[in-house]
Each structure stands twice: as C-alpha cells, then as structure tokens.
Protein backbone atom coordinates (compact mmCIF):
# COMPACT_ATOMS: atom_id res chain seq x y z
CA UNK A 1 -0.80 0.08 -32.92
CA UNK A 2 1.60 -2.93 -32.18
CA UNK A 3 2.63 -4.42 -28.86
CA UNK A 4 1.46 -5.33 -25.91
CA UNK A 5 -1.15 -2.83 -25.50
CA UNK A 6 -2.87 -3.77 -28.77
CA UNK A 7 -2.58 -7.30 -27.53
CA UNK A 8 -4.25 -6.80 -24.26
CA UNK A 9 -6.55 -3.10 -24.65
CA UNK A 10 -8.76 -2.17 -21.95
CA UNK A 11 -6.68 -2.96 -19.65
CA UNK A 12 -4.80 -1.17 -17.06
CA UNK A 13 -1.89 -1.33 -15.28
CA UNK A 14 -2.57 -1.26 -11.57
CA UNK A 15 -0.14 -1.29 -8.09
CA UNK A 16 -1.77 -2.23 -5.26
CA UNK A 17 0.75 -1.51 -2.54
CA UNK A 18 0.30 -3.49 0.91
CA UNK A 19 3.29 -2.08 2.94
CA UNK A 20 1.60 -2.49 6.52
CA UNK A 21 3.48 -0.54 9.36
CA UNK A 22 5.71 -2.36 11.91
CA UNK A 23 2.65 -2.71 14.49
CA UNK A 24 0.37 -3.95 12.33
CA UNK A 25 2.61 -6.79 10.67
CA UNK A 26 3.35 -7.75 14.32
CA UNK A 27 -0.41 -8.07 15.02
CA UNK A 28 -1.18 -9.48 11.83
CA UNK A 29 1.93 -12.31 11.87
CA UNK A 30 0.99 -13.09 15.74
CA UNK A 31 -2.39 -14.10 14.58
CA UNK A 32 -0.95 -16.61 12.15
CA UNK A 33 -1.11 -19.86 13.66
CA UNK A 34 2.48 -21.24 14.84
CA UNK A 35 2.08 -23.91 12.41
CA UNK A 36 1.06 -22.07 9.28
CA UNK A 37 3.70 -19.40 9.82
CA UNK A 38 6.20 -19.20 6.84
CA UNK A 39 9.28 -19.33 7.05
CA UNK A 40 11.39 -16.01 8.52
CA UNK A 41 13.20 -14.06 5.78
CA UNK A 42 16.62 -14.14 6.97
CA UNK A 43 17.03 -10.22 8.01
CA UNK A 44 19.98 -9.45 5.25
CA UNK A 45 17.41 -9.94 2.74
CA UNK A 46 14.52 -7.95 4.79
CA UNK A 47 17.01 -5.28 5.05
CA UNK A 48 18.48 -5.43 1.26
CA UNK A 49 14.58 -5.33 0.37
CA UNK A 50 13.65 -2.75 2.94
CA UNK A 51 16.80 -0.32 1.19
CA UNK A 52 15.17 -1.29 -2.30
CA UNK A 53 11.38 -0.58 -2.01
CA UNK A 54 9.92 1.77 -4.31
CA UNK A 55 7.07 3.65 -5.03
CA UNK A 56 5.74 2.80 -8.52
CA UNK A 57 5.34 5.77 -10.91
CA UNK A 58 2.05 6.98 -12.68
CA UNK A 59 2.05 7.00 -15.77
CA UNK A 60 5.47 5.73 -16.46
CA UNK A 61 5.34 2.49 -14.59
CA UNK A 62 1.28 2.23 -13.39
CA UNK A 63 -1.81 3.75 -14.81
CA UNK A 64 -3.41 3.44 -11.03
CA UNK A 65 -1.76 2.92 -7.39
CA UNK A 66 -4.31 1.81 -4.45
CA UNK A 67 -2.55 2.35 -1.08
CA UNK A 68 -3.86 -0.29 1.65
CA UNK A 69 -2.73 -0.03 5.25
CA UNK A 70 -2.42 3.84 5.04
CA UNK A 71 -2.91 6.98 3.03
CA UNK A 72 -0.55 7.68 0.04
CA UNK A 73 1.82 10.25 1.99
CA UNK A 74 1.87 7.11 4.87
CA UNK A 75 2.81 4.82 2.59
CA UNK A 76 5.27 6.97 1.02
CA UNK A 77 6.45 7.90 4.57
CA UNK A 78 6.44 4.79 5.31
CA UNK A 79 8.83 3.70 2.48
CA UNK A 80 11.60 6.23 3.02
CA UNK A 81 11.83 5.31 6.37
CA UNK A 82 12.27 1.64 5.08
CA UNK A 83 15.00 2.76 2.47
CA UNK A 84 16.68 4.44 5.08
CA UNK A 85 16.71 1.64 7.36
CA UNK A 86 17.83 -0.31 4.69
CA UNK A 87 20.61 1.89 3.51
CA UNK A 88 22.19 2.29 6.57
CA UNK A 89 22.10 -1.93 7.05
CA UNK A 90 23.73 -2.00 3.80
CA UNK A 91 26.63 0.84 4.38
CA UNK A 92 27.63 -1.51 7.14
CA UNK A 93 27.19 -4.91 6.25
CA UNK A 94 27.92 -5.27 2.39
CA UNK A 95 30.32 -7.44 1.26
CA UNK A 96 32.65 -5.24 -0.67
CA UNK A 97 34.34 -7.00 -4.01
CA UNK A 98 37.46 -6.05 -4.69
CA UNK A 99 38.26 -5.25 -8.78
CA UNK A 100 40.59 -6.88 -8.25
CA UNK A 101 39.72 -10.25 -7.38
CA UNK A 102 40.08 -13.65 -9.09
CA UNK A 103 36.24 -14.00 -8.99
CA UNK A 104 35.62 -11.98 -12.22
CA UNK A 105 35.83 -8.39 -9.85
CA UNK A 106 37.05 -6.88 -13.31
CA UNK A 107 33.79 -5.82 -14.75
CA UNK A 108 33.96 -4.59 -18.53
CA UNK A 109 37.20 -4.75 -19.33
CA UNK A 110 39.29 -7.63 -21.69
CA UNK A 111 41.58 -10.09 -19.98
C-alpha cells in the first residue's frame, strides 16, 4: 500500500480534546502567575473559534478521541453550547462583503 500510512504504520491517529468548562479555565488561568499570563485572545477571535469547534470524527478523521476535563457527552455538550455562543456572536457582528465591492467581492466569476 502507498501513502502515508505505509510511510508511518503502527501508528494511530489520536484527538485528545482539552475543552475545560468556563469555571475551570477561570480557576486554572487565575492560578497563572500575572507575569506568565499570555496574552488575551481578543474576544472576536474567541467567539469566531468558539462558533467553529468541532468534534473530530472516528474513523474518518481519528482512530481514537480521549476526552479530558469531562465525559464524552460533556464535552460534546460542552461544544454545542460553544458553537451556539459563537453563532449567535457571529449573526451579529460579521462584517458583511458586499459582491459587489471593489475589493474582489465578485467571487468566481470573469471581469
């Protein structure tokens, strides 16, 4: 067989997801001291991510998925109340292009 399982066999794809609740990345950041803290994601992008987040698919995408900070159905809970949270930021803060705009809004067609 060709590809990149020939290349690489015995190995397996594997997700480990680490999507920790509200409370617990509150805890977890407020333990961080101030001067090792990262910098804030600016909260478009936390949103745009939160709207994005998926669960990764066995077998399609993953051979194995370990869930930390919660069971499978958490995480999964956890995730579509994310997406929703995210989706509804987006509905009313996206920047809408116009097609018609001089900043290439025309998207497949021949000038």
């Amino acid at each position: 067989s060709s590809g990149i399982n020939a290349e690489y066999g015995g190995y397996k794809r594997r997700a480990v997801l680490v999507i920790p609740s509200e409370e617990v990345l509150k805890e977890r950041s407020g333990a961080i001291p101030e001067a090792e803290k990262p910098e804030e994601l600016p909260s478009d992008l936390q949103n745009e991510m939160k709207a994005y987040l998926t669960v990764p698919y066995i077998p399609e995408q993953v051979n194995e998925i370990e869930y930390v900070d919660g069971t499978e159905e958490e995480i999964k809970e956890r995730v579509k109340k994310y997406n929703s949270e995210g989706q509804e930021w987006l509905k009313t803060h996206r920047k809408r292009r116009s097609f018609n705009s001089p900043r290439g809004g025309n998207r497949g067609g021949y000038n």
